[in-house]
Protein backbone atom coordinates (compact mmCIF):
# COMPACT_ATOMS: atom_id res chain seq x y z
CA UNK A 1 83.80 -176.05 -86.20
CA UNK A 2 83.84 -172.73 -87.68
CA UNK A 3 85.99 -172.50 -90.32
CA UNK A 4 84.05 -170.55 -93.17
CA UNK A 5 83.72 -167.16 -90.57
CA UNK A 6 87.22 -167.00 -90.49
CA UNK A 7 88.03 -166.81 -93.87
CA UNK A 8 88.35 -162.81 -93.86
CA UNK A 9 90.65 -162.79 -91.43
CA UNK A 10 93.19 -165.82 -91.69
CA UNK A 11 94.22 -164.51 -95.58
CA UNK A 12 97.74 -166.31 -96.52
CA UNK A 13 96.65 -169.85 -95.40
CA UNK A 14 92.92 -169.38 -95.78
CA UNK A 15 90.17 -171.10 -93.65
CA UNK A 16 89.78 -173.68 -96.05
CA UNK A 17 93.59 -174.84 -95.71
CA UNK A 18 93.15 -174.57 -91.88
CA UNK A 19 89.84 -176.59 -91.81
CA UNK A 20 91.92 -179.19 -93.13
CA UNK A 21 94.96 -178.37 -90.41
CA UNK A 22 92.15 -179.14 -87.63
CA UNK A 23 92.15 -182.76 -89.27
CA UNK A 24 95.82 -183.64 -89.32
CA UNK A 25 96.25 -185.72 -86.00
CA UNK A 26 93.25 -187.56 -87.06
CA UNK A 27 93.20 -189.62 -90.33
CA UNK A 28 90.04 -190.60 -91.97
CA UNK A 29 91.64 -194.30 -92.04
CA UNK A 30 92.82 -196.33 -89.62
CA UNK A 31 97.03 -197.12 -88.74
CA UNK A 32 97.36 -198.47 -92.41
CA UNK A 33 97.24 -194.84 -93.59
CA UNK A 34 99.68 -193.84 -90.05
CA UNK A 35 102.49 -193.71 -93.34
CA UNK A 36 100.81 -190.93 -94.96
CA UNK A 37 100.35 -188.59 -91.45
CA UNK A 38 101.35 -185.37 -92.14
CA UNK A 39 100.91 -182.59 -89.38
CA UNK A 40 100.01 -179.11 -89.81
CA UNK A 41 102.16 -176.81 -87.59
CA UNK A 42 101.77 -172.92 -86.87
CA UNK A 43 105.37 -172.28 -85.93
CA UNK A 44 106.79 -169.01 -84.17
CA UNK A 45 107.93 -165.23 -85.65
CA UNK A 46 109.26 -165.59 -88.73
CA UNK A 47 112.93 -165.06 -89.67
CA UNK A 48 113.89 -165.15 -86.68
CA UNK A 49 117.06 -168.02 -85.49
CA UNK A 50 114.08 -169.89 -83.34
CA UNK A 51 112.33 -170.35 -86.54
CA UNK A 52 114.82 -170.88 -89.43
CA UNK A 53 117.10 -173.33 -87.35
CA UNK A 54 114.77 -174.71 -84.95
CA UNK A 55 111.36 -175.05 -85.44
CA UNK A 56 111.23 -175.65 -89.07
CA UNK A 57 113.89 -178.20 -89.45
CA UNK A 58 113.09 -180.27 -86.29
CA UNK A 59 109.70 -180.81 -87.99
CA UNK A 60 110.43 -180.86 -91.96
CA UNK A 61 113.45 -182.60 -91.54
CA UNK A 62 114.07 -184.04 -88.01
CA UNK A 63 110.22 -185.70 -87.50
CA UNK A 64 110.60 -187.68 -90.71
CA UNK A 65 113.99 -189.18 -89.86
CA UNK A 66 113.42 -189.59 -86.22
CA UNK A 67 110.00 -192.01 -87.50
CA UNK A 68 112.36 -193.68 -90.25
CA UNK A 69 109.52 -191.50 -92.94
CA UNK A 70 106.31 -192.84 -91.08
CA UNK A 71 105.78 -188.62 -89.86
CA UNK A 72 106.25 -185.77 -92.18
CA UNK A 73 105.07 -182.15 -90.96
CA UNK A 74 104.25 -178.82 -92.65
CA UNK A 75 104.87 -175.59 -90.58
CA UNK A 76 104.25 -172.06 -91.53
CA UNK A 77 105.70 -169.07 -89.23
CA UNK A 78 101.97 -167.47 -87.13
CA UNK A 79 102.87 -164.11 -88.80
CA UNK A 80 102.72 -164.85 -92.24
CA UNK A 81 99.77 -167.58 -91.58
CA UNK A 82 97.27 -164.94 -91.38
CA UNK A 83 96.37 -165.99 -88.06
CA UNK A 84 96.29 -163.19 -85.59
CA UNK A 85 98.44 -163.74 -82.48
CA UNK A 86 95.67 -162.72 -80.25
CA UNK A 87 93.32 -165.13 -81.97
CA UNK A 88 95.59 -168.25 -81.56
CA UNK A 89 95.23 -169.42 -78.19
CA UNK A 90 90.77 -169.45 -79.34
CA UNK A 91 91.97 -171.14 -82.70
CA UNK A 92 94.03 -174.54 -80.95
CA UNK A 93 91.03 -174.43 -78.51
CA UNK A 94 88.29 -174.73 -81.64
CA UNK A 95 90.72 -177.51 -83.48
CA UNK A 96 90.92 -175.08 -86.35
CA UNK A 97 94.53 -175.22 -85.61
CA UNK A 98 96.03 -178.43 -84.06
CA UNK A 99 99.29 -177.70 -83.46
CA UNK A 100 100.71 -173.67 -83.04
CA UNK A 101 102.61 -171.34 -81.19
CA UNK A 102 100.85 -168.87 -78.95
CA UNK A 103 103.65 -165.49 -78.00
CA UNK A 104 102.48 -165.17 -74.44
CA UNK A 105 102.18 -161.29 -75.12
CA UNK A 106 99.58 -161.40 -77.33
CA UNK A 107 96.99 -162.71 -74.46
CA UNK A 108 97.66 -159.70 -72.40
CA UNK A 109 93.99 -158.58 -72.89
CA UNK A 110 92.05 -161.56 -72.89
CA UNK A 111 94.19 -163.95 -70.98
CA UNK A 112 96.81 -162.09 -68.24
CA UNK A 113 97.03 -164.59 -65.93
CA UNK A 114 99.09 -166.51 -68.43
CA UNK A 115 101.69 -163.56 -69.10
CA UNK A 116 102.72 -163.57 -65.46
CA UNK A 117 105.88 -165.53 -65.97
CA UNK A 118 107.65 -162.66 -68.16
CA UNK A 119 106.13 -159.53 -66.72
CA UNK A 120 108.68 -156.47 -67.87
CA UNK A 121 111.29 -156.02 -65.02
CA UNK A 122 110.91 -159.64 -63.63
CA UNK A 123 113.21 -161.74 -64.94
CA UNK A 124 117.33 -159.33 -65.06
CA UNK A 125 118.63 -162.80 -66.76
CA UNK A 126 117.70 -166.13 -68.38
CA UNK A 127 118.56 -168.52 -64.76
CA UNK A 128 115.92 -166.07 -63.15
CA UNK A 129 113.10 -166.57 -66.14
CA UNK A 130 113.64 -170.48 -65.83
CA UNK A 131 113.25 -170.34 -61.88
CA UNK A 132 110.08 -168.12 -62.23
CA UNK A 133 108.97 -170.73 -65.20
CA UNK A 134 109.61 -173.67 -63.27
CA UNK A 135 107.17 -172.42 -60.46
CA UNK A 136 104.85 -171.43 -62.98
CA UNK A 137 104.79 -174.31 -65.55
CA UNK A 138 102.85 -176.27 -63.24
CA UNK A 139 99.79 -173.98 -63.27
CA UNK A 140 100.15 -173.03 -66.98
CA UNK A 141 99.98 -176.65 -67.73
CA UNK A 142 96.90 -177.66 -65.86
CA UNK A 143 95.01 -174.11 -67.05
CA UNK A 144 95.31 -174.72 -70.77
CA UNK A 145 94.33 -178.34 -70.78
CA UNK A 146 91.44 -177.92 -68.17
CA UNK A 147 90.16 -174.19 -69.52
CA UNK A 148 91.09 -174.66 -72.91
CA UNK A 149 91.54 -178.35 -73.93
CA UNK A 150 94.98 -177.53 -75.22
CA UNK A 151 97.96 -179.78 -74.84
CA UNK A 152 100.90 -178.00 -73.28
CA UNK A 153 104.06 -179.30 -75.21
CA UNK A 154 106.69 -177.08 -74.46
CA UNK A 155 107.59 -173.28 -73.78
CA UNK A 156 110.02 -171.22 -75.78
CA UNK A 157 111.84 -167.77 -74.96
CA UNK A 158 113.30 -165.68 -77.39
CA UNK A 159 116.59 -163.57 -76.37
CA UNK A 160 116.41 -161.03 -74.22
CA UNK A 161 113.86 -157.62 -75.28
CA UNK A 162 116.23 -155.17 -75.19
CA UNK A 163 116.13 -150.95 -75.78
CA UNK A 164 117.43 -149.33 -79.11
CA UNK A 165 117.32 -145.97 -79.65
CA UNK A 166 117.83 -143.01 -81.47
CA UNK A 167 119.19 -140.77 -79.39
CA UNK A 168 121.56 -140.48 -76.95
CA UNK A 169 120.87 -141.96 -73.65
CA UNK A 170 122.56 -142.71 -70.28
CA UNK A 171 120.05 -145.01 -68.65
CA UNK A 172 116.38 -145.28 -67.67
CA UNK A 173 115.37 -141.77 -66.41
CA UNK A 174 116.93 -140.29 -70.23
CA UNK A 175 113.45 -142.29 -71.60
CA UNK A 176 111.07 -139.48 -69.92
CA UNK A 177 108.92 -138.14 -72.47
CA UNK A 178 110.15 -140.23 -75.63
CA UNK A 179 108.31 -142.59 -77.94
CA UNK A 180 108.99 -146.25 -77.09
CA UNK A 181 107.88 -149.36 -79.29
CA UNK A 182 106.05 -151.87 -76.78
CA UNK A 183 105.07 -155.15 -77.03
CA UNK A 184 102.54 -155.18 -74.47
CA UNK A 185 100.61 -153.60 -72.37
CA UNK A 186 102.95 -154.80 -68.85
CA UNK A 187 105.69 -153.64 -71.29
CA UNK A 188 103.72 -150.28 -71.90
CA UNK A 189 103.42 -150.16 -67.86
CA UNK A 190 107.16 -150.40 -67.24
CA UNK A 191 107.96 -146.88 -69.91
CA UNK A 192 105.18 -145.24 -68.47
CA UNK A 193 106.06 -145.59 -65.30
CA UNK A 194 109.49 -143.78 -66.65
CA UNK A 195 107.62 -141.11 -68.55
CA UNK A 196 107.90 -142.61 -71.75
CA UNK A 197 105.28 -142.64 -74.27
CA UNK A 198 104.51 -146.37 -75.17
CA UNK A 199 103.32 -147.10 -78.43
CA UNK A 200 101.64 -151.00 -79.29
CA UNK A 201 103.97 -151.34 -83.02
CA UNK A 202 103.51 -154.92 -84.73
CA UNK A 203 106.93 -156.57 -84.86
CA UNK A 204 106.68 -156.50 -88.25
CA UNK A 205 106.21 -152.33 -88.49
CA UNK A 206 109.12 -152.10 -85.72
CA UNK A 207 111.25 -150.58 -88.52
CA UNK A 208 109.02 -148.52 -90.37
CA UNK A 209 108.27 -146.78 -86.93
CA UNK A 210 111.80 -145.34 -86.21
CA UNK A 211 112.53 -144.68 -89.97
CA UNK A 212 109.10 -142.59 -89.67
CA UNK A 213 109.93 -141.17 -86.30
CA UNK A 214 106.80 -142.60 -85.06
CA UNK A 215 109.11 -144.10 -82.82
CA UNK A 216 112.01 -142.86 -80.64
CA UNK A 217 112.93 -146.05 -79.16
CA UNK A 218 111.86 -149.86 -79.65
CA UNK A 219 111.70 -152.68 -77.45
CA UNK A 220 112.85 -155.76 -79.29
CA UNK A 221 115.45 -158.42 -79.06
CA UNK A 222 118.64 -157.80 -79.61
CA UNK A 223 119.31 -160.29 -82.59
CA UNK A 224 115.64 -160.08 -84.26
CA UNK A 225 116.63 -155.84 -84.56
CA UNK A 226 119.84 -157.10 -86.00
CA UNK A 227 117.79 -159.10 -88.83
CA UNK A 228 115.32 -156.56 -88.87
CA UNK A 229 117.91 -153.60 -89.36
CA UNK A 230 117.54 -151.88 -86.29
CA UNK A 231 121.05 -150.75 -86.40
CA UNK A 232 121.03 -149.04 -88.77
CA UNK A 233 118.05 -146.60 -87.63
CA UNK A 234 119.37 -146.20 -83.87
CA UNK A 235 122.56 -145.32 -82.42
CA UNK A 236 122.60 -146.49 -79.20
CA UNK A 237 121.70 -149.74 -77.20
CA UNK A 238 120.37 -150.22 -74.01
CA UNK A 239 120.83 -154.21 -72.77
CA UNK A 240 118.95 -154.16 -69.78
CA UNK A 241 116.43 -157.19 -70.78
CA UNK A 242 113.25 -155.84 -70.31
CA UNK A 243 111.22 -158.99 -71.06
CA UNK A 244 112.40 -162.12 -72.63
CA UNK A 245 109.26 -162.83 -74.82
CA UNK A 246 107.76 -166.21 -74.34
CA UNK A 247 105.56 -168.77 -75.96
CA UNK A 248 103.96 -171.55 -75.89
CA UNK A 249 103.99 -174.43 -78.05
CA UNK A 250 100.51 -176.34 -77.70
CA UNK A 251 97.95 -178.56 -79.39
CA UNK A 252 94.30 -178.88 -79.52
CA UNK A 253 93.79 -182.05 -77.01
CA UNK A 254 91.55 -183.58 -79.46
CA UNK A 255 93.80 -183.65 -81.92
CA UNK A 256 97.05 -184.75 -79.79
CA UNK A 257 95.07 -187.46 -78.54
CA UNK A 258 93.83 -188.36 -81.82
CA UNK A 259 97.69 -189.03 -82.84
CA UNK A 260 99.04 -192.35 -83.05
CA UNK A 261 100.61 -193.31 -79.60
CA UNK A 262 104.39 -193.80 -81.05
CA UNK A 263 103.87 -190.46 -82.24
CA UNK A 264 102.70 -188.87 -79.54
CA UNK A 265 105.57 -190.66 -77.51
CA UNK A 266 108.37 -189.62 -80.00
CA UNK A 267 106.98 -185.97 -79.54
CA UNK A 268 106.85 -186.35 -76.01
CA UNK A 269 110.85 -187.38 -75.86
CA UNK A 270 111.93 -184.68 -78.89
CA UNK A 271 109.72 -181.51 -78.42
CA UNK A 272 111.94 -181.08 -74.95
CA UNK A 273 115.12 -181.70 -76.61
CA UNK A 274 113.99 -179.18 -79.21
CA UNK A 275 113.15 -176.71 -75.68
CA UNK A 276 116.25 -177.00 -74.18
CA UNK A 277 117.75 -176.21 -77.93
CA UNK A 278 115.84 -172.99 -77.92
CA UNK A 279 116.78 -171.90 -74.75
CA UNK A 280 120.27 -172.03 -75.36
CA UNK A 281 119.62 -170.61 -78.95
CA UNK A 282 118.30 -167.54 -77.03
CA UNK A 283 121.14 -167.21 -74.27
CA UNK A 284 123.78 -167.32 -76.95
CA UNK A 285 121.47 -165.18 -80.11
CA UNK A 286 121.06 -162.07 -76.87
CA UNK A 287 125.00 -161.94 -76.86
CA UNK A 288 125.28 -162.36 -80.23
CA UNK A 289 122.82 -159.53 -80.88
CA UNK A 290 124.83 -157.74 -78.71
CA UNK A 291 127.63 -157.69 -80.34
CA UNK A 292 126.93 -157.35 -83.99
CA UNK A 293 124.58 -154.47 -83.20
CA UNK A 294 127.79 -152.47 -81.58
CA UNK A 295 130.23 -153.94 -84.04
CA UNK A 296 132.33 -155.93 -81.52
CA UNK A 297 135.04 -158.97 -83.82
CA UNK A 298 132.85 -161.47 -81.66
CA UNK A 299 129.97 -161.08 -83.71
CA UNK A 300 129.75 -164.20 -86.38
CA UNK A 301 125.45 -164.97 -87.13
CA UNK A 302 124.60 -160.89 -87.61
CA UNK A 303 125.53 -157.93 -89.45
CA UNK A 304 127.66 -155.64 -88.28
CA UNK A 305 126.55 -152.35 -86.40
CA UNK A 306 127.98 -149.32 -85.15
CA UNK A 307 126.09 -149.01 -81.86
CA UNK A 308 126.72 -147.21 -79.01
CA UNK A 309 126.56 -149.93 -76.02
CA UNK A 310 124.82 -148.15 -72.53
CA UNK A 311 126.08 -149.59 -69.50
CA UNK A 312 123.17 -150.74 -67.38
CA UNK A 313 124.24 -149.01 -64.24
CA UNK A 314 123.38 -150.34 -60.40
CA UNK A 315 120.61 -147.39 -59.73
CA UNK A 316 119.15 -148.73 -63.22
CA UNK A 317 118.70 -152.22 -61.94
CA UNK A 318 117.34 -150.91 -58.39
CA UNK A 319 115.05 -148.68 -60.62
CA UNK A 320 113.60 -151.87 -62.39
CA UNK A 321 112.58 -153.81 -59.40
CA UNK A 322 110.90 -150.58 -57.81
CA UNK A 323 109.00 -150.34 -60.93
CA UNK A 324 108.35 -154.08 -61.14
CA UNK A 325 107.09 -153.93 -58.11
CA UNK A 326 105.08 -150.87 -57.30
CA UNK A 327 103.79 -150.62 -61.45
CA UNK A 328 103.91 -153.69 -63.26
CA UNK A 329 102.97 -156.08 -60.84
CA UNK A 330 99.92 -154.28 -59.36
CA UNK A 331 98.40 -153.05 -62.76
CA UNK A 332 98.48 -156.80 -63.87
CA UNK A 333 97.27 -157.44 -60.63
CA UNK A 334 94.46 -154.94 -61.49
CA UNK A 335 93.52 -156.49 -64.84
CA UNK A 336 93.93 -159.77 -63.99
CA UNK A 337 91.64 -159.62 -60.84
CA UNK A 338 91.62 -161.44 -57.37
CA UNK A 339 92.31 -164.64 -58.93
CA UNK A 340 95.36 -163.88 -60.42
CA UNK A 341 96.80 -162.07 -57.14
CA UNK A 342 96.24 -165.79 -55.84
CA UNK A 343 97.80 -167.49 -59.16
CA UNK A 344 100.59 -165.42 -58.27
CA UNK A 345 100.83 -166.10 -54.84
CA UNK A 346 100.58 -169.86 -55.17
CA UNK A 347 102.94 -170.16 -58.05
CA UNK A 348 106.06 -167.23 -58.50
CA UNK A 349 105.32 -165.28 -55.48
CA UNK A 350 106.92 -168.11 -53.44
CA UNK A 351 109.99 -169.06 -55.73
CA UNK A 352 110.67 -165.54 -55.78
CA UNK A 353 109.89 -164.39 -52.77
CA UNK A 354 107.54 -161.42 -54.28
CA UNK A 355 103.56 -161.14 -52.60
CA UNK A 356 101.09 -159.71 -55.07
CA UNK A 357 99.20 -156.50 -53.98
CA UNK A 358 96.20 -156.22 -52.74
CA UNK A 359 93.58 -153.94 -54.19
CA UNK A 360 91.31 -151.88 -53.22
């Protein structure tokens, strides 16, 4: 293992405190010291409803009671572990961490063929993201644990990605030529294909970029601008869901299989309890964001806005599959190669009746 190289780069929790993380589904002793278990878990975005009433209690609070105190867990949300989201799939494959949440969007560049599932302009609502999931969960499965020796143990969404902007807009075609906050590089696709300038912002810098006027418009979801204050630096919002923004919840094989087996069986019955929470979390946190960013009475978890709500209108949505489908889909297709046209084609083409391109 090489924990000491990354101790420039993982600063909050340090390489020494993650050397130690690699360690937690294996203890030195044998099941007499099963009592004193305690897992290290790299949880999801920070502040975010996912996070604060999800992740964190189901495994401070829910793990210990569901094992009558035999289980107790430690998570930290990835962006204030110092772990770079691009870096996280590499660090549950090394064991440096054992258990963590990988956003799908951050392996654009190194892994594509896993972003296929939430490729901008796919997926117009969440029953159309779980049918493409379902035909691509399969796959996803079998490719981290065979590739990467990670554990699949469930798959998150966070609500819908969403447009807010500055200034005034109708629909798609009023994006030509402005500054958009991106996620990604399929969401950087989708806006240039628009004439929009995309710009890669952190989450974190989202903010910072419109009160600068680095940034026109941002891509985010429509409660996490809410927490973030998004509202309050953009008049109007645009609820087409771009992307959903997905992740994965893994661990390092090694490590899961190193866990005692009533452990690894109570995970196996609550981590898709705590899915199907998360899922709902996200259908019901898009409206939600929705409505507190506009001001609407219906708005109870945010704070209130004073945005201007843009209908999505029916050229819009014809606009998004032409671009899905003549942009996004064959640039992934282009940096993804030949195999991933056949990922596709075996996995969401079918379900969604979509054949990948062929290229040149």
């Amino acid at each position: 293992m090489r924990c000491p190289a990354l101790r420039g780069r993982l600063a909050l929790w340090g390489a020494a405190l993650l050397c130690a993380a690699a360690h937690a589904g294996a203890p030195d002793t044998p099941a007499a010291d099963a009592a004193q278990l305690r897992l290290r878990v790299v949880g999801g975005l920070a502040g975010v409803t996912q996070y604060t009433q999800l992740e964190a209690p189901f495994w401070t609070r829910d793990l210990p009671r569901l094992s009558e105190g035999r289980y107790r867990a430690d998570i930290v949300p990835f962006d204030r572990a110092g772990v770079p989201g691009m870096e996280m799939l590499r660090l549950l494959q090394l064991g440096v961490v054992p258990f963590g949440t990988v956003l799908m969007s951050s392996l654009s560049a190194q892994y594509p063929q896993y972003t296929a599932v939430d490729l901008p302009g796919l997926n117009p609502d969440l029953a159309t993201l779980r049918a493409s999931l379902a035909a691509f969960r399969p796959y996803l499965e079998k490719a981290l644990r065979e590739e990467h020796g990670v554990e699949l143990l469930a798959v998150y969404v966070y609500p819908a990605q969403v447009l807010f902007c500055k200034d005034p807009l109708l629909g798609l075609d009023d994006l030509r030529g402005r500054h958009v906050r991106v996620s990604s590089a399929a969401q950087g696709d989708f806006f240039a294909a628009l004439g929009a300038k995309p710009q890669r912002v952190p989450f974190a810098q989202v903010v910072k970029s419109m009160e600068t006027g680095a940034s026109e418009c941002a891509v985010t979801a429509s409660m996490s601008g809410n927490i973030l204050g998004l509202h309050a630096h953009a008049a109007y919002l645009y609820p087409m869901p771009i992307s959903w923004g997905m992740a994965v919840f893994a661990a390092n094989r090694a490590a899961w299989q190193a866990l005692p087996a009533d452990l690894r069986q109570l995970l196996q019955a609550e981590l898709p309890k705590l899915e199907t929470a998360v899922w709902l979390s996200a259908q019901g946190e898009t409206e939600q964001g929705l409505a507190c960013n506009v001001g609407s009475p219906s708005c109870t978890t945010g704070r209130q806005g004073a945005m201007a709500l843009v209908p999505v209108r029916a050229q819009d949505e014809a606009r998004r599959e032409t671009i899905f489908n003549t942009v996004v889909l064959p640039r992934w297709v282009r940096r993804c190669g030949a195999r991933c046209r056949d990922i596709w084609d075996r996995t969401i083409g079918p379900a969604r009746r979509m054949s990948a391109p062929v290229q040149p």
